[in-house]
Protein backbone atom coordinates (compact mmCIF):
# COMPACT_ATOMS: atom_id res chain seq x y z
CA UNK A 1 0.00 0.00 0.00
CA UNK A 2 1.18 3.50 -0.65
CA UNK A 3 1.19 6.06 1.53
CA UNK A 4 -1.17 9.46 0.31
CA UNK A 5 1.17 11.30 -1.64
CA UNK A 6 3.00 8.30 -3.80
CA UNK A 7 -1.09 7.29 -3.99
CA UNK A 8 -1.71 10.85 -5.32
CA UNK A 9 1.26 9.83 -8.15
CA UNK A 10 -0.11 6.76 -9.19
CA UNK A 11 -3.76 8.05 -9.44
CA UNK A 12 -2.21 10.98 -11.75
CA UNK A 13 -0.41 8.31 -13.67
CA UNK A 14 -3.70 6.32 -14.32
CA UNK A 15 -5.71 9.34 -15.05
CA UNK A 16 -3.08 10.36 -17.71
CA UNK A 17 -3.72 6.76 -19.35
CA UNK A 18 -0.18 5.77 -17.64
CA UNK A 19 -1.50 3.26 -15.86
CA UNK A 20 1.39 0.90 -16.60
CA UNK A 21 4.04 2.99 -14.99
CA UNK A 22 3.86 1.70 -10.95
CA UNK A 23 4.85 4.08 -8.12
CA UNK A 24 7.23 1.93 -6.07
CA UNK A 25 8.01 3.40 -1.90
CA UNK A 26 11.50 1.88 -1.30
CA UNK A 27 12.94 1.13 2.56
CA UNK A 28 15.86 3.95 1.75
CA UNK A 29 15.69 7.22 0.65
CA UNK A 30 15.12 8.81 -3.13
CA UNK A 31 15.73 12.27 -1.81
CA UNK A 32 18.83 13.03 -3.77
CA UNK A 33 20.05 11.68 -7.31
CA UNK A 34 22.97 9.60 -6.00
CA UNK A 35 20.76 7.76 -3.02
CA UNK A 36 17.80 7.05 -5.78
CA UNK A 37 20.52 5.91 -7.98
CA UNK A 38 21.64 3.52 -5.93
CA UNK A 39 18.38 2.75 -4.39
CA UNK A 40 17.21 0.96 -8.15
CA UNK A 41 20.76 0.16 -9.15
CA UNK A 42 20.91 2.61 -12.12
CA UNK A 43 24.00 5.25 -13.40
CA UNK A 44 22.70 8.91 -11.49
CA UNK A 45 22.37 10.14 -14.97
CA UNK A 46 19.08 7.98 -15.29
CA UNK A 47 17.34 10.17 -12.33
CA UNK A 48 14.97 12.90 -12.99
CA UNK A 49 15.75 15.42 -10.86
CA UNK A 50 12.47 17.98 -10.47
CA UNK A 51 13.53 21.43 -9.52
CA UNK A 52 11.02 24.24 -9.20
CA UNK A 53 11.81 27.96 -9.75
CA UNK A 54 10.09 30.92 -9.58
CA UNK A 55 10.19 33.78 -11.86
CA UNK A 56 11.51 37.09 -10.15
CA UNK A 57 9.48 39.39 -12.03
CA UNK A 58 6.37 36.91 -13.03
CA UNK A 59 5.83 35.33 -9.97
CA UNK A 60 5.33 32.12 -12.17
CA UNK A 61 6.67 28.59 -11.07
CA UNK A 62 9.14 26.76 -13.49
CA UNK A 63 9.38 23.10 -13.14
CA UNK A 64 13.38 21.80 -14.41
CA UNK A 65 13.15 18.21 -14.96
CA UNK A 66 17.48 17.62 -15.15
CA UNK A 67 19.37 14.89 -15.51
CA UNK A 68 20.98 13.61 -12.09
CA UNK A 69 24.22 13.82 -13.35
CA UNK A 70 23.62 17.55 -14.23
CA UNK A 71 23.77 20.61 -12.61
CA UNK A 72 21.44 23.30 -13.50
CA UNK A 73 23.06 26.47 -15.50
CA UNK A 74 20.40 29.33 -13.87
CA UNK A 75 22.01 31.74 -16.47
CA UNK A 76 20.99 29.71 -19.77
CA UNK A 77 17.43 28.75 -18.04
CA UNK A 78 16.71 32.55 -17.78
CA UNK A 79 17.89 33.15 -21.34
CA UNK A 80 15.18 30.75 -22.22
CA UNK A 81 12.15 31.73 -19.93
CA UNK A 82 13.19 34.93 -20.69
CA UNK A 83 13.19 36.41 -16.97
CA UNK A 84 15.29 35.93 -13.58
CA UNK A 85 14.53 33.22 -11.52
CA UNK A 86 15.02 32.65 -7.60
CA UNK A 87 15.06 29.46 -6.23
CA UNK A 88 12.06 29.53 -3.83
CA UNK A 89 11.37 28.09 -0.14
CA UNK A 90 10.21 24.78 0.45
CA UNK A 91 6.41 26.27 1.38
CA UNK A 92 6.31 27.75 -1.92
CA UNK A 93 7.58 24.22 -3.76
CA UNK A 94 5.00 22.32 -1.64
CA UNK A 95 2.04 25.20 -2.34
CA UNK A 96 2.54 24.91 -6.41
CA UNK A 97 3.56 21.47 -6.65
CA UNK A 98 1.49 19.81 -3.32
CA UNK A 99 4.54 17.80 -2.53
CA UNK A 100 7.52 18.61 -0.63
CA UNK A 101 11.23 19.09 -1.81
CA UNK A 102 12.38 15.73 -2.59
CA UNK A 103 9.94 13.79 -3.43
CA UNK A 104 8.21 16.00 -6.18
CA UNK A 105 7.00 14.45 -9.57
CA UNK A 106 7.03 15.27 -12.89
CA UNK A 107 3.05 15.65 -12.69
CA UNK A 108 0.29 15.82 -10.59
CA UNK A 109 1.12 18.96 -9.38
CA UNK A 110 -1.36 21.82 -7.44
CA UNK A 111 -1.42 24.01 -9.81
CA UNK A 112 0.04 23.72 -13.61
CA UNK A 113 3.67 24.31 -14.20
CA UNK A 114 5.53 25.07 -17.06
CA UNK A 115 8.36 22.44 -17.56
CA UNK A 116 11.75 22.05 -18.81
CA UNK A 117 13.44 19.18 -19.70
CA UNK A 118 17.14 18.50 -19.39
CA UNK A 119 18.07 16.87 -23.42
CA UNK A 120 20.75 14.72 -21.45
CA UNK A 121 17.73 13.01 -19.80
CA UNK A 122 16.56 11.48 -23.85
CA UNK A 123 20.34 10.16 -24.16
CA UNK A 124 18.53 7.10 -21.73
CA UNK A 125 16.16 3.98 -22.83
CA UNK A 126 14.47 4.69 -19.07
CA UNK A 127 14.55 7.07 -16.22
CA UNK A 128 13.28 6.97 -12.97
CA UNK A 129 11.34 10.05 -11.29
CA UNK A 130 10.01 11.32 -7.84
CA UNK A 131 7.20 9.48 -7.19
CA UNK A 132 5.60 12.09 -4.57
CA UNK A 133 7.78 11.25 -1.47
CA UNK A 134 11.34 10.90 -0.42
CA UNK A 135 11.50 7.23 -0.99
CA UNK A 136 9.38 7.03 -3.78
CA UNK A 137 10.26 6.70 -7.47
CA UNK A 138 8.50 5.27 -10.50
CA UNK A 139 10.56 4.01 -13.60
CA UNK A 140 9.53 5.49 -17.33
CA UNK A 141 10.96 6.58 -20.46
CA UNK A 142 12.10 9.73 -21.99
CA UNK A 143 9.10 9.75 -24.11
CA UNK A 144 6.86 8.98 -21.02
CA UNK A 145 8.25 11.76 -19.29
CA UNK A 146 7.67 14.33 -22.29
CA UNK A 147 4.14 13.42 -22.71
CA UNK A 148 3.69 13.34 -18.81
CA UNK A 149 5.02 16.61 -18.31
CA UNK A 150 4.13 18.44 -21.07
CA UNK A 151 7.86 19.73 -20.58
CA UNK A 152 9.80 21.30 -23.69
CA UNK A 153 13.16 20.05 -24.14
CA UNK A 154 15.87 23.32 -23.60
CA UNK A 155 19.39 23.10 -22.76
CA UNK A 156 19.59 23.39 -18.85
CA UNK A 157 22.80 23.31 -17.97
């Protein structure tokens, strides 16, 4: 059984016609790339990591799906958003996304967000993404994670 917010997940999942991709809650944490890495035995590359920004001048949230063996390049994100972004609190991440830092999927989210996704992330045959808490992940692949997300792909970092 899963607990409310990796239920939440899979109940997005099926509602997207997704139905096929399975939350999984694993005994260690997912938190960071390297732990959910080595939680499912994949390279850190494979891991979706879901950052949320907010626009400085727009107020809007900005969902950065990024490869786990990436970091983010906040310059070239701007460029393409085409305004400064701050990296927000965790309230604000849990408010827009209903999840906390961590655990926060590519969908399902509180309100819509605009997402951006990492081309390093289509270089793999599957990925594996937040699955609404900090030990929970589901696997899917780049193609799954386009469509789920409604994310365009932009260079990141």
């Amino acid at each position: 059984m899963l607990s409310p917010s990796a239920q939440r997940v899979q109940e997005a999942l099926e509602v997207r016609g997704f139905a096929h991709l399975r939350v999984q809650e694993l005994p260690t944490s997912t938190r960071t790339a390297p732990e959910a890495a080595m939680a499912v035995g994949c390279a850190v590359g494979q891991i979706v990591k879901s950052l949320v920004f907010r626009g400085a001048q727009s107020g809007k949230p900005y969902l950065l799906l990024v490869s786990g063996a990436h970091r983010v390049d906040l310059k070239r994100v701007e460029e393409s958003v085409g305004e400064p972004l701050e990296k927000p609190d965790a309230e604000y991440v849990r408010r827009v996304t209903g999840f906390a830092i961590g655990g926060v999927p590519p969908l399902g989210h509180a309100q819509p967000l605009e997402a951006l996704v990492d081309p390093h992330l289509l270089d793999y045959p599957c990925l594996y993404a937040a699955g609404g808490t900090p030990t929970a992940l589901f696997a899917l692949s780049p193609a799954e994670l386009l469509a789920l997300s409604g994310g365009r792909v932009v260079p990141l970092c």
